[in-house]
C-alpha atoms as a PDB file:
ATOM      1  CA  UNK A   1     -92.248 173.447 154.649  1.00  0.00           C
ATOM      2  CA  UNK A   2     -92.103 169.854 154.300  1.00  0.00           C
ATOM      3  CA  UNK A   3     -91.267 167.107 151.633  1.00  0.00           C
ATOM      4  CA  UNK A   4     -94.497 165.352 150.443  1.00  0.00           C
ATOM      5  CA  UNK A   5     -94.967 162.484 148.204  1.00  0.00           C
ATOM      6  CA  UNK A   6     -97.347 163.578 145.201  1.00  0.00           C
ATOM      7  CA  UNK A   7    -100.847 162.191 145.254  1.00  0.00           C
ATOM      8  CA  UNK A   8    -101.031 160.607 141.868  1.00  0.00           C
ATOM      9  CA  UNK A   9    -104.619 158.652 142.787  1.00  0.00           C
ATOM     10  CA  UNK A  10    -106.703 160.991 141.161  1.00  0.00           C
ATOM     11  CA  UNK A  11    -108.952 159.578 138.470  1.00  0.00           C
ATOM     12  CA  UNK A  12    -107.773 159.789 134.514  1.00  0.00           C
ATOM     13  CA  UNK A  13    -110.374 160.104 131.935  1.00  0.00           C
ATOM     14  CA  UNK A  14    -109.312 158.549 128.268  1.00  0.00           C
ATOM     15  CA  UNK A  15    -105.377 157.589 129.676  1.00  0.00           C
ATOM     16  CA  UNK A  16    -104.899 161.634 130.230  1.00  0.00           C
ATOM     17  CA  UNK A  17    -104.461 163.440 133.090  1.00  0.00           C
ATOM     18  CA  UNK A  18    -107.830 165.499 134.608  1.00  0.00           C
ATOM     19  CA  UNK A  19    -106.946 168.606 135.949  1.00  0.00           C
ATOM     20  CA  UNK A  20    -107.830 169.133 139.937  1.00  0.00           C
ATOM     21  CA  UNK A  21    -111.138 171.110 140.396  1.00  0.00           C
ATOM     22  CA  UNK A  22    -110.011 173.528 143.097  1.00  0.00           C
ATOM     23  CA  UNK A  23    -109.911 176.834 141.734  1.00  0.00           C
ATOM     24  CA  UNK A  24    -108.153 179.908 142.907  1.00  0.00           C
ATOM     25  CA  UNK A  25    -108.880 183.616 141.762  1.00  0.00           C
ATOM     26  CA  UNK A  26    -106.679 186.735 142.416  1.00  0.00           C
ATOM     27  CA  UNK A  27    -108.271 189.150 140.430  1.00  0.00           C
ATOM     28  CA  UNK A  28    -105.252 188.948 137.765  1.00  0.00           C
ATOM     29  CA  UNK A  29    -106.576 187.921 134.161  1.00  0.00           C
ATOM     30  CA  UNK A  30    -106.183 184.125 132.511  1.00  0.00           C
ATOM     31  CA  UNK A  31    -103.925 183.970 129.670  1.00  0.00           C
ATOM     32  CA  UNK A  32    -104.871 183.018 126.299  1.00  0.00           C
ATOM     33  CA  UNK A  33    -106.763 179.640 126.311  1.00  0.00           C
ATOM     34  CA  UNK A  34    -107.178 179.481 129.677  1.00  0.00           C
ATOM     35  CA  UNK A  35    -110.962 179.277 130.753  1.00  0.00           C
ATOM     36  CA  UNK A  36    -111.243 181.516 134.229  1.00  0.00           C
ATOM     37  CA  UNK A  37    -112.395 178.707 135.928  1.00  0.00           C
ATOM     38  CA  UNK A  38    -108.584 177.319 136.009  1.00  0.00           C
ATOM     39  CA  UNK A  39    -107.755 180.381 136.458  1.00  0.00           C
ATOM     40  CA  UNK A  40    -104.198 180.090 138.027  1.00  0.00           C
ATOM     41  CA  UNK A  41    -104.382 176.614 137.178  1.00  0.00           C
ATOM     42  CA  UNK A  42    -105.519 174.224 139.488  1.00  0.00           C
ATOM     43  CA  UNK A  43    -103.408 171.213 140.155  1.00  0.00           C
ATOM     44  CA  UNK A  44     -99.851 169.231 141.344  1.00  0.00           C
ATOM     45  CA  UNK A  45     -97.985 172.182 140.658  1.00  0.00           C
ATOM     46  CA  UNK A  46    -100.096 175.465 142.532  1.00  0.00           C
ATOM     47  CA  UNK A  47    -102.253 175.394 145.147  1.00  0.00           C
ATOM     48  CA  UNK A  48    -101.441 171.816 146.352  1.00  0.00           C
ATOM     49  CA  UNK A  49     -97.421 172.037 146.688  1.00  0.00           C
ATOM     50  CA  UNK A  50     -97.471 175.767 147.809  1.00  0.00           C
ATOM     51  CA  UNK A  51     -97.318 175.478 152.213  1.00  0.00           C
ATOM     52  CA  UNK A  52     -96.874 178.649 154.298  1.00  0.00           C
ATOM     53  CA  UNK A  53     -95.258 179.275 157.518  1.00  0.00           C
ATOM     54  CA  UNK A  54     -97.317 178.599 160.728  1.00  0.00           C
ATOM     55  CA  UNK A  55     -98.587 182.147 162.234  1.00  0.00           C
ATOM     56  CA  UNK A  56     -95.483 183.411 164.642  1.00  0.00           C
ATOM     57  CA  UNK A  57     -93.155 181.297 163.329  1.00  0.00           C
ATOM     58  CA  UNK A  58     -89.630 183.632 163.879  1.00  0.00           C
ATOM     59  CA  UNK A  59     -87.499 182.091 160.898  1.00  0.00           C
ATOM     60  CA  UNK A  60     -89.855 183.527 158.438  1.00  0.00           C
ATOM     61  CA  UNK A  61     -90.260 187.402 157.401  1.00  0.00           C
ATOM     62  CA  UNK A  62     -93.251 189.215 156.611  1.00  0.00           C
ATOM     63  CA  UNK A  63     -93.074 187.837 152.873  1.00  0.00           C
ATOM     64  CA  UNK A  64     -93.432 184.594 154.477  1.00  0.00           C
ATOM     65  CA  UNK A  65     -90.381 183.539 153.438  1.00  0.00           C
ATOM     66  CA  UNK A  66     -87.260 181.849 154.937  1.00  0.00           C
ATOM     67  CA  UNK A  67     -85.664 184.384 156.484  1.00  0.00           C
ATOM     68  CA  UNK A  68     -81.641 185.316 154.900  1.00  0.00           C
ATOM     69  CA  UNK A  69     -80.067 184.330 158.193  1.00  0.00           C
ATOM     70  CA  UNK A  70     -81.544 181.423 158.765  1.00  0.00           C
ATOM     71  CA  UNK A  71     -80.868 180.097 155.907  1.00  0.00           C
ATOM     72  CA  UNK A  72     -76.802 180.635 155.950  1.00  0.00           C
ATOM     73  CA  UNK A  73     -76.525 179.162 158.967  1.00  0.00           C
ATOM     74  CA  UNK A  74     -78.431 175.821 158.109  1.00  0.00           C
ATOM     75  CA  UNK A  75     -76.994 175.815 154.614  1.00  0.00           C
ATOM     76  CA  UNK A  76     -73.603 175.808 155.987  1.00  0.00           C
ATOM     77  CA  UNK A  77     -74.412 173.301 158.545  1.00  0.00           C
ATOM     78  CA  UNK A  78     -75.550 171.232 155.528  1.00  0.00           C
ATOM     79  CA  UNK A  79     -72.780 172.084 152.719  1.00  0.00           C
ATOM     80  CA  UNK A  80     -70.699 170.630 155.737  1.00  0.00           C
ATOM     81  CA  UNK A  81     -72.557 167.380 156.020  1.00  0.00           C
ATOM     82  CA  UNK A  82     -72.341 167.131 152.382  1.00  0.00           C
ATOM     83  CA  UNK A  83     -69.108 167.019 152.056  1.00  0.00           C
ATOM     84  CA  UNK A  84     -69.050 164.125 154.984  1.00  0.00           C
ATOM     85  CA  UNK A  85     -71.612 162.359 152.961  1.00  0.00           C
ATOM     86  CA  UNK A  86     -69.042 162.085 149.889  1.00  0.00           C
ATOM     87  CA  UNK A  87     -66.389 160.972 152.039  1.00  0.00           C
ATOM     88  CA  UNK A  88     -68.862 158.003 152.335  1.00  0.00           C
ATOM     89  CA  UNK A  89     -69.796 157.581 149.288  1.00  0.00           C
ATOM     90  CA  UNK A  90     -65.918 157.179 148.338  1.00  0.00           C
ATOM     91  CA  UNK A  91     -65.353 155.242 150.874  1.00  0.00           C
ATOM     92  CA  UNK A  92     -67.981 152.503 150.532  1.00  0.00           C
ATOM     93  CA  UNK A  93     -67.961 152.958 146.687  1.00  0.00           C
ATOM     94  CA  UNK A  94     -71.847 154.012 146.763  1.00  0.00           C
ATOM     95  CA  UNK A  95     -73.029 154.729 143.719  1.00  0.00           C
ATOM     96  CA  UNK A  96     -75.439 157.187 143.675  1.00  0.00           C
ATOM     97  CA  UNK A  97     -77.874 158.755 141.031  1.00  0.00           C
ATOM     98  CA  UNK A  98     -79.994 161.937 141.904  1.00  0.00           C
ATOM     99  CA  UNK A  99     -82.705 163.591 138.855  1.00  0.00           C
ATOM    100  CA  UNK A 100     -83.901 166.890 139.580  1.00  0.00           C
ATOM    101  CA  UNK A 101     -87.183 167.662 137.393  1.00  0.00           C
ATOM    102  CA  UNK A 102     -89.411 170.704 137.479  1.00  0.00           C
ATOM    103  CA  UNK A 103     -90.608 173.077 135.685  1.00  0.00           C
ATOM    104  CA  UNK A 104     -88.023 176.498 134.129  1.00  0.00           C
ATOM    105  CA  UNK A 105     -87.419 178.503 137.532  1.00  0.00           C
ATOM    106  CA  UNK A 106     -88.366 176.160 139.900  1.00  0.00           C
ATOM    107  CA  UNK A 107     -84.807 176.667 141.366  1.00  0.00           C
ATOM    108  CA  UNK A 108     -83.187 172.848 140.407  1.00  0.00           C
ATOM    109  CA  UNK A 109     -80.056 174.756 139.182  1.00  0.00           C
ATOM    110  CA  UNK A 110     -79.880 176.773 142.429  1.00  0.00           C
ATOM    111  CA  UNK A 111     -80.182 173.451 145.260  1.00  0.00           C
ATOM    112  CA  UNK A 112     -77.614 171.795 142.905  1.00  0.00           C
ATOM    113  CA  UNK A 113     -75.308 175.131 143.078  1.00  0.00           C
ATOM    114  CA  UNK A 114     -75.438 174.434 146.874  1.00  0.00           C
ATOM    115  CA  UNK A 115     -75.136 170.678 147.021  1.00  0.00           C
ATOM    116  CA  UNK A 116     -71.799 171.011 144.655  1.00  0.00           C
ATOM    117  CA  UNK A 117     -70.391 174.103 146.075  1.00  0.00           C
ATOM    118  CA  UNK A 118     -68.052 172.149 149.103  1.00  0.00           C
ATOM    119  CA  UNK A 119     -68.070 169.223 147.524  1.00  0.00           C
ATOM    120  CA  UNK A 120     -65.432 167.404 144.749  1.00  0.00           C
ATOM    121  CA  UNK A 121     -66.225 167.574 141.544  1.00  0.00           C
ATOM    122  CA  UNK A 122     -64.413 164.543 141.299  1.00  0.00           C
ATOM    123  CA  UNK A 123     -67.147 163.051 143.525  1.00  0.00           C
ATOM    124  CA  UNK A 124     -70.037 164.689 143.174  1.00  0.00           C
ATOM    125  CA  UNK A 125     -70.616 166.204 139.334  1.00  0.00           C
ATOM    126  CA  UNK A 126     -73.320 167.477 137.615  1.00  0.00           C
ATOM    127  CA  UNK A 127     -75.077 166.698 134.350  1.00  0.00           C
ATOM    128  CA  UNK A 128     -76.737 168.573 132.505  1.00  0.00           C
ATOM    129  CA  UNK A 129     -77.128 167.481 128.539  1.00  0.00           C
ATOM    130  CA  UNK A 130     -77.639 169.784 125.680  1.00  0.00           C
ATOM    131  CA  UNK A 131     -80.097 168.553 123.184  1.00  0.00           C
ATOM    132  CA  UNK A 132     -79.417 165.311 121.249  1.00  0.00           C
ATOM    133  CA  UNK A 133     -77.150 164.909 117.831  1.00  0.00           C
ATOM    134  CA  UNK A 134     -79.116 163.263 114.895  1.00  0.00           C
ATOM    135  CA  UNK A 135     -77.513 160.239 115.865  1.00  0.00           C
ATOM    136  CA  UNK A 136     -78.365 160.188 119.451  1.00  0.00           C
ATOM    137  CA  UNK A 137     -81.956 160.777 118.459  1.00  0.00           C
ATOM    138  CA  UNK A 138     -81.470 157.221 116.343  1.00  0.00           C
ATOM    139  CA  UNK A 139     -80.107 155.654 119.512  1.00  0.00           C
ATOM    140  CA  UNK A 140     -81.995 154.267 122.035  1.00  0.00           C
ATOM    141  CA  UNK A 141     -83.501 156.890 123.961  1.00  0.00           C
ATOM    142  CA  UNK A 142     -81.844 155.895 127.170  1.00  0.00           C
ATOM    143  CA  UNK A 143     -78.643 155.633 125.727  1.00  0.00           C
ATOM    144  CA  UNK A 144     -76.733 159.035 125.923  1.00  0.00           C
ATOM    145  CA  UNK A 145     -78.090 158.599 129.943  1.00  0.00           C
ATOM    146  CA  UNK A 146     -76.295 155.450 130.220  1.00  0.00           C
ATOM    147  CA  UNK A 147     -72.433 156.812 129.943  1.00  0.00           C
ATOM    148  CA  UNK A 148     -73.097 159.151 132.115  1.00  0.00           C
ATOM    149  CA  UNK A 149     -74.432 156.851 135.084  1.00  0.00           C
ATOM    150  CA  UNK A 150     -72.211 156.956 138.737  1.00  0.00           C
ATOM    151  CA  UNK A 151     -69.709 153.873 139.117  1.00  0.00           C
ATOM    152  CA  UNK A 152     -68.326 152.953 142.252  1.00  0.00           C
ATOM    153  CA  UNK A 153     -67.745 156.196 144.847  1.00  0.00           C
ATOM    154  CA  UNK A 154     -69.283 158.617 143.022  1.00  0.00           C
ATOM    155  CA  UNK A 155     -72.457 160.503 142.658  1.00  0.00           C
ATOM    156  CA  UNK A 156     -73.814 162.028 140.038  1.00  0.00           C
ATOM    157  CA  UNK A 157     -76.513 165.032 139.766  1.00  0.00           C
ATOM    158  CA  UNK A 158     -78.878 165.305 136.527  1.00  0.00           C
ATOM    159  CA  UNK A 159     -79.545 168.610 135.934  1.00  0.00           C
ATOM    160  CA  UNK A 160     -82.814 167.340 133.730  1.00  0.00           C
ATOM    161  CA  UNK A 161     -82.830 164.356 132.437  1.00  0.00           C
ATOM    162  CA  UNK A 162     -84.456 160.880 130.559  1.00  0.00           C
ATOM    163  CA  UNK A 163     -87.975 162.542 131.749  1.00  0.00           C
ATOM    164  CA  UNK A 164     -87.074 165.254 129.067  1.00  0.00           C
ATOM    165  CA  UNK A 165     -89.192 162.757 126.611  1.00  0.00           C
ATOM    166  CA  UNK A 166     -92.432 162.878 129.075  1.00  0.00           C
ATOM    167  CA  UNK A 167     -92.409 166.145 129.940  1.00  0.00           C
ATOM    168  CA  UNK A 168     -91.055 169.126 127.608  1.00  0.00           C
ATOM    169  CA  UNK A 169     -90.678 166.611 124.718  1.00  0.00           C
ATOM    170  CA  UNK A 170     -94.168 165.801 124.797  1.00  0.00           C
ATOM    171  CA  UNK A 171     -95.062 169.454 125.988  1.00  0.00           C
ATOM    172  CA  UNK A 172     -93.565 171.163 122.528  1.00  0.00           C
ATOM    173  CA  UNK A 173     -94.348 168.438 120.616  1.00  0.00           C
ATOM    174  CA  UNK A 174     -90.661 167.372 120.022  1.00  0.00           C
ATOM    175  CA  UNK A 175     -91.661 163.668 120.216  1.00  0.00           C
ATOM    176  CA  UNK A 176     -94.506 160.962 118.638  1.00  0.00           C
ATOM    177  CA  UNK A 177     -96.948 159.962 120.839  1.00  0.00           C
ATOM    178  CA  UNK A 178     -95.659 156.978 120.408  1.00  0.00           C
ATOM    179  CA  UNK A 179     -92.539 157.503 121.948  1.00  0.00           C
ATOM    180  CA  UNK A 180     -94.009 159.217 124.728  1.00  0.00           C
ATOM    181  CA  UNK A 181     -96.399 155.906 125.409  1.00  0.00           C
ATOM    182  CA  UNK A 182     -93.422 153.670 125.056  1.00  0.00           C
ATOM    183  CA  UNK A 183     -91.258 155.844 127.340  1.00  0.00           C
ATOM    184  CA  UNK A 184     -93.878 155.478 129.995  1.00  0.00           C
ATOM    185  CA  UNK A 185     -93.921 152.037 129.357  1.00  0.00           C
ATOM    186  CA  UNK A 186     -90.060 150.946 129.245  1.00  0.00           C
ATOM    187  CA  UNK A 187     -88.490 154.000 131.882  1.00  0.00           C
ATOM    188  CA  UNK A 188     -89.883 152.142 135.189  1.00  0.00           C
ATOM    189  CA  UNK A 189     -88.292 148.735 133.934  1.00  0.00           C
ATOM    190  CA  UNK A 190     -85.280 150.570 133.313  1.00  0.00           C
ATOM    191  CA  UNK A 191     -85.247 152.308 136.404  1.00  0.00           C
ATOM    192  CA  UNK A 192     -85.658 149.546 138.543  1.00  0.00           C
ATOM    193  CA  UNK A 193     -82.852 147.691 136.556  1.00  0.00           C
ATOM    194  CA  UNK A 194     -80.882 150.398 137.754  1.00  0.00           C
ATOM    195  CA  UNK A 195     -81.836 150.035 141.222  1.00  0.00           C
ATOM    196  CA  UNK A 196     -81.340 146.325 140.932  1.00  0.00           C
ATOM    197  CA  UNK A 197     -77.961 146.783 139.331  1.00  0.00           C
ATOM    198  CA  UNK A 198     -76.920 149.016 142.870  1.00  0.00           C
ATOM    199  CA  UNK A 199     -77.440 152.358 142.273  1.00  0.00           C
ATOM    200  CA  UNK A 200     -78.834 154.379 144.801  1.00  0.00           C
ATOM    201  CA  UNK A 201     -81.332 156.211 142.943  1.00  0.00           C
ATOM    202  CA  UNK A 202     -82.957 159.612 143.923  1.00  0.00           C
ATOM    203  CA  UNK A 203     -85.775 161.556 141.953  1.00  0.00           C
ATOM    204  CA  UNK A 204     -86.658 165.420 143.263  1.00  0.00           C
ATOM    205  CA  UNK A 205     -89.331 167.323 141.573  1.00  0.00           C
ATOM    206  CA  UNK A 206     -89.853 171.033 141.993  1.00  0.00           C
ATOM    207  CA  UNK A 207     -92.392 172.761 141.579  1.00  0.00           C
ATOM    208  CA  UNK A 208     -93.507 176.100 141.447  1.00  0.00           C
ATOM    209  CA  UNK A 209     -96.646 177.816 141.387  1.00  0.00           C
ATOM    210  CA  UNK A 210     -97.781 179.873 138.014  1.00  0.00           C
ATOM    211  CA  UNK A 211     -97.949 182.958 139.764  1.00  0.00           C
ATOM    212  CA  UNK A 212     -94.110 182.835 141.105  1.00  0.00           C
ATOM    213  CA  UNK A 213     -92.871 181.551 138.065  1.00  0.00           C
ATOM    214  CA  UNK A 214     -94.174 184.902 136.436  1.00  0.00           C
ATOM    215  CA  UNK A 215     -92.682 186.811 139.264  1.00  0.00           C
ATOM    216  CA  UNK A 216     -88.737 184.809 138.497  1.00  0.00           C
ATOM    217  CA  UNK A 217     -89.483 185.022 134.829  1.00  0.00           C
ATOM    218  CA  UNK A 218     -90.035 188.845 135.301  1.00  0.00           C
ATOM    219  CA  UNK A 219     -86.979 189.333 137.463  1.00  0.00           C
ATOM    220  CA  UNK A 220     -85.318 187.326 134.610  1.00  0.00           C
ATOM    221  CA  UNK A 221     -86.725 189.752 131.858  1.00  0.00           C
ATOM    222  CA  UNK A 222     -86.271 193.084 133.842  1.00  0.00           C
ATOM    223  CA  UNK A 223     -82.516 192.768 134.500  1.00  0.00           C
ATOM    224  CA  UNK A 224     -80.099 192.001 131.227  1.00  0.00           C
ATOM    225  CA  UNK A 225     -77.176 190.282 133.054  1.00  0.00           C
ATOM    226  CA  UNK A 226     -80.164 187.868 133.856  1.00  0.00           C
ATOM    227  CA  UNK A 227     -82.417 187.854 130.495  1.00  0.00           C
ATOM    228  CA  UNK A 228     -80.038 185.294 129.245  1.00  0.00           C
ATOM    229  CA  UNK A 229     -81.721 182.926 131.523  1.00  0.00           C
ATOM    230  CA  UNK A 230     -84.772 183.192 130.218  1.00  0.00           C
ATOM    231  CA  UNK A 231     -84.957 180.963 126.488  1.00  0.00           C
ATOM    232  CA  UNK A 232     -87.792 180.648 124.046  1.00  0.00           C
ATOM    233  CA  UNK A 233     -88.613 177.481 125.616  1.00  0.00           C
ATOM    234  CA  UNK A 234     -89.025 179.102 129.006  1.00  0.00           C
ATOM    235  CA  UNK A 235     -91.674 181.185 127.337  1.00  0.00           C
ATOM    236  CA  UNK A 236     -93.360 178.870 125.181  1.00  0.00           C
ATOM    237  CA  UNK A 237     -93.415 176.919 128.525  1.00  0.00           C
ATOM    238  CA  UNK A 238     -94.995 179.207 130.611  1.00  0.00           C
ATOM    239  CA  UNK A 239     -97.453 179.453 128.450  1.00  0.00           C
ATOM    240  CA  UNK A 240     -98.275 175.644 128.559  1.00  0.00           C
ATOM    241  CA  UNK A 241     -97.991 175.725 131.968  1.00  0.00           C
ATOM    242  CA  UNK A 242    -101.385 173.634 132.076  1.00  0.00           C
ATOM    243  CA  UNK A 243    -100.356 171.160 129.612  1.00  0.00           C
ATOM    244  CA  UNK A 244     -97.209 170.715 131.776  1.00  0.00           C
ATOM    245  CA  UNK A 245     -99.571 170.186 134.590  1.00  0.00           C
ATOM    246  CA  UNK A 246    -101.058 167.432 132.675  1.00  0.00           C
ATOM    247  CA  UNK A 247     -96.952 165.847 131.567  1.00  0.00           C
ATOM    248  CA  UNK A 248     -96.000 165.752 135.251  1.00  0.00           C
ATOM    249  CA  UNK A 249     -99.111 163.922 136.508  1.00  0.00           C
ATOM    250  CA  UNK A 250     -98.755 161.619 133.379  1.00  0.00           C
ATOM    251  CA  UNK A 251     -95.304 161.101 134.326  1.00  0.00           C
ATOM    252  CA  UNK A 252     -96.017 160.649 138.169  1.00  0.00           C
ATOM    253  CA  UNK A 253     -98.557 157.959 136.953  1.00  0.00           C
ATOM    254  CA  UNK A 254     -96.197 155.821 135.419  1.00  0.00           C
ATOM    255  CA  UNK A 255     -93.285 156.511 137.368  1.00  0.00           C
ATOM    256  CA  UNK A 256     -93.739 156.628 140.575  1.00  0.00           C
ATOM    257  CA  UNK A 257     -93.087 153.558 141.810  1.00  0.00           C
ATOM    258  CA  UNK A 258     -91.768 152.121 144.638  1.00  0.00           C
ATOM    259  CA  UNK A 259     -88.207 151.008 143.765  1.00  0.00           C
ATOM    260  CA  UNK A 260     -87.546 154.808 142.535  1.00  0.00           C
ATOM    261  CA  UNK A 261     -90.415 157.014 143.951  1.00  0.00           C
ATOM    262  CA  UNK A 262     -91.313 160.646 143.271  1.00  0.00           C
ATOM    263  CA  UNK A 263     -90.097 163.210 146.348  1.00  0.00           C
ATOM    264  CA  UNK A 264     -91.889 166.642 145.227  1.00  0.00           C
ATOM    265  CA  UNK A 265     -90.072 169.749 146.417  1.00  0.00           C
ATOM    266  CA  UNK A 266     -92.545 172.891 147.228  1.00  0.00           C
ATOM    267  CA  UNK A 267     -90.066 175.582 145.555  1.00  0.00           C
ATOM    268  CA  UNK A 268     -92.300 178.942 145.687  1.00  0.00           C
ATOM    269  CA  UNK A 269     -89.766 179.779 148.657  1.00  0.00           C
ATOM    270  CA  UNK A 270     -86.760 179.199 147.090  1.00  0.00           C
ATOM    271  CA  UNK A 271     -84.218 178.909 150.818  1.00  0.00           C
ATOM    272  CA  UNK A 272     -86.688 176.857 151.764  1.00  0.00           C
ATOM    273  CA  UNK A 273     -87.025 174.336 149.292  1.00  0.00           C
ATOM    274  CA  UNK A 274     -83.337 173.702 148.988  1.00  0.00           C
ATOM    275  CA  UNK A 275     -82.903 173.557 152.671  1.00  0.00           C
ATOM    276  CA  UNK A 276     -85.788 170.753 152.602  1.00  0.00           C
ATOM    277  CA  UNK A 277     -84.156 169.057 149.838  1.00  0.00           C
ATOM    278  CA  UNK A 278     -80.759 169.056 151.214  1.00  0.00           C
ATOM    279  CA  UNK A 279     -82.147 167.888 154.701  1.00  0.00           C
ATOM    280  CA  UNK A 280     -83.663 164.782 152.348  1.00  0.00           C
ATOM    281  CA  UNK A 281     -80.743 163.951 150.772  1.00  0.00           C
ATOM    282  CA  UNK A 282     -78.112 163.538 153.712  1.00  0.00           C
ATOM    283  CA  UNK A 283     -81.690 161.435 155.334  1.00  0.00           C
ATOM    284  CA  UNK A 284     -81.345 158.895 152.785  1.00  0.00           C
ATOM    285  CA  UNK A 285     -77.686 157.511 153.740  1.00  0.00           C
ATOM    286  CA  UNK A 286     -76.849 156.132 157.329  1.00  0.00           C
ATOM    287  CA  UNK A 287     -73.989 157.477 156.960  1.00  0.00           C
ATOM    288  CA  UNK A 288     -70.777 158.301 159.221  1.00  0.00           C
ATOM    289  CA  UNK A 289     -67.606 160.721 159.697  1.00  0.00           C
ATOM    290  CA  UNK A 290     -65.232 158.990 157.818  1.00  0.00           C
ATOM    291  CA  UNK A 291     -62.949 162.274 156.743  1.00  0.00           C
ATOM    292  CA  UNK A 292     -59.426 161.981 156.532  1.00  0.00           C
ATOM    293  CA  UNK A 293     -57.370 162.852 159.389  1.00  0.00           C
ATOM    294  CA  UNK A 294     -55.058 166.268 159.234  1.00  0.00           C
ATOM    295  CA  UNK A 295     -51.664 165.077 157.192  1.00  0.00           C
ATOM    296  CA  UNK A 296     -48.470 166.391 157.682  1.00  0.00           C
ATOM    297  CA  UNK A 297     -47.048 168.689 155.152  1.00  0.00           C
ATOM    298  CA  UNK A 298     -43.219 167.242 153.742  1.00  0.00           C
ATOM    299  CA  UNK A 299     -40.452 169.761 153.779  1.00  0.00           C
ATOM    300  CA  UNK A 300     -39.236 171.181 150.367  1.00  0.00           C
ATOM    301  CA  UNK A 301     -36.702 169.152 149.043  1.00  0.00           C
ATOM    302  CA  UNK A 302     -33.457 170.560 148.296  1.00  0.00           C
ATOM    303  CA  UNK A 303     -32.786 170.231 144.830  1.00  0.00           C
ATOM    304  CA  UNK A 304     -30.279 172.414 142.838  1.00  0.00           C
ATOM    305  CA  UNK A 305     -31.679 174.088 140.305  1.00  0.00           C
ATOM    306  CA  UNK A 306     -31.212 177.852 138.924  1.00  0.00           C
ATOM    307  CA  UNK A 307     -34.834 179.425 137.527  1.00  0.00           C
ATOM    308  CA  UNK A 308     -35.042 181.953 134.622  1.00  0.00           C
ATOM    309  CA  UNK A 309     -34.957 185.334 135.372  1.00  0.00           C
ATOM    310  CA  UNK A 310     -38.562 186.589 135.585  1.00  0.00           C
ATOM    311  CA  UNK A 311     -38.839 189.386 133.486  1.00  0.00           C
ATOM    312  CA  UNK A 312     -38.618 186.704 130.694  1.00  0.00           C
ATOM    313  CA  UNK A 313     -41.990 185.786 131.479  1.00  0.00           C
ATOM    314  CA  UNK A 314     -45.524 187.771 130.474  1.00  0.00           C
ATOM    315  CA  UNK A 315     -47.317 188.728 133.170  1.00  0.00           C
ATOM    316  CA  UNK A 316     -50.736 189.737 132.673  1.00  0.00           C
ATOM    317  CA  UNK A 317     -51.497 194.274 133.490  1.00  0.00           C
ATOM    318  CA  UNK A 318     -51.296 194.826 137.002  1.00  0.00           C
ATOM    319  CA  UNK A 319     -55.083 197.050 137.548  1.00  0.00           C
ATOM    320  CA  UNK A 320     -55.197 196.149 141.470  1.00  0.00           C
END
């Protein structure tokens, strides 16, 4: 599977989005609303960012997915480079920005969970915002974003983020439309006043086909130390799922510019995608082993001193 820049040329009828007109039928019925024409729906997020393996290709299984050893080897390779990469980043105070978009269960919390895993949390954190006080809402939109931008050595991961307003904002109705048109309007400027102001910026989008959302969503719903996963919005998404269609192309639209361009992630195959997003990542720096040499541990210091006797302290039931 490869990284591929979304083709946002196709034509718009009335400002909105127009839906693809490739169809694909599997026998499985359309849900509510949906005509059976668009049945899954047709578009950015389904038949278009959804690649299989090459026939005989040995690091896939019959599934035609990545196989489990594959995988752990490369993601180690890469969770190794990683950390390298910060070392960088520290050391030529980079700062560096990286959104991950996509619809619920298109695996952006699981390629973050690998990027962060070896790396400082010190260096490398994650944000991930819960919905907005009444006073953030009478802020600037941009504004609880700002605080939370990298400064100098540091990079920082979005977990979701500004594009909440063009996509499940305007998806559940949770803004105006005009909001949404002025977001479209003012996020590029900002953006590229970001770029301008030295931040490396990085947007990833991943996206998932309808019919393996269904299958994660089920997985989600069948097992209860995973239902928590799965919210009302998840839901009420997946039932939109061709109105969010028509939010990401809207967003892509506007958005996807040069100065901070779109990279799509195919994320049906979940190893996959977050080997090919990884492999992206480290691509965009030139950078070099810079890691800190072994240091030498000092002796304890001899310092007189008589401790407490222990059984003063609580120690928590020994079970193991």
């Amino acid at each position: 599977m490869s990284l591929a820049r979304a083709d946002v040329s196709h034509p718009r009828a009335a400002g909105l989005p127009c839906v693809m007109s490739e169809t694909h039928h599997d026998g499985s019925e359309p849900p509510t609303g949906v005509s059976d024409d668009a049945w899954p729906p047709a578009g950015a997020d389904d038949e278009g960012a959804v690649t299989l393996p090459a026939p005989g290709d040995e690091r896939y299984g019959e599934n035609r997915r990545l196989k489990r050893s594959i995988y752990d080897r490369e993601m180690e390779r890469l969770q190794e480079q990683l950390v390298l990469l910060q070392y960088w980043v520290q050391s030529q105070g980079l700062k560096v920005l990286v959104i991950f978009e996509g619809r619920g269960s298109a695996g952006k919390g699981g390629v973050i969970k690998s990027i962060t895993e070896r790396t400082s949390p010190r260096t490398v954190r994650v944000v991930a915002l819960p919905k907005p006080t009444e006073r953030q809402r009478s802020q600037w939109y941009f504004a609880r974003y700002v605080e939370h931008l990298p400064a100098a050595g540091e990079m920082v991961l979005f977990d979701r983020s500004w594009y909440n307003r063009s996509n499940v904002e305007w998806v559940m109705g949770f803004c105006s439309a005009e909001e949404h048109e002025e977001f479209l309007r003012s996020c590029p400027e900002f953006e590229r006043m970001l770029v301008r102001s030295g931040i490396v910026l990085l947007k990833y989008w991943f996206s998932v086909s309808y019919e393996e959302q269904t299958k994660r969503f089920d997985a989600r719903n069948a097992e209860p130390l995973k239902r928590w996963k799965l919210s009302d919005m998840d839901l009420a998404e997946h039932e939109l799922y061709v109105k969010y269609s028509m939010a990401k192309d809207t967003t892509f639209q506007h958005t996807d510019t040069k100065q901070a361009p779109w990279w799509v992630v195919p994320s049906d195959d979940k190893r996959a995608a977050r080997l090919n997003c990884i492999h992206h990542l480290l691509s965009q720096f030139p950078y070099i082993d810079v890691a800190p040499e072994p240091v030498e541990l000092p002796a304890m210091r001899d310092i007189p001193y008589v401790r407490v006797p222990m059984h003063e302290q609580t120690f928590v039931p020994k079970i193991f």
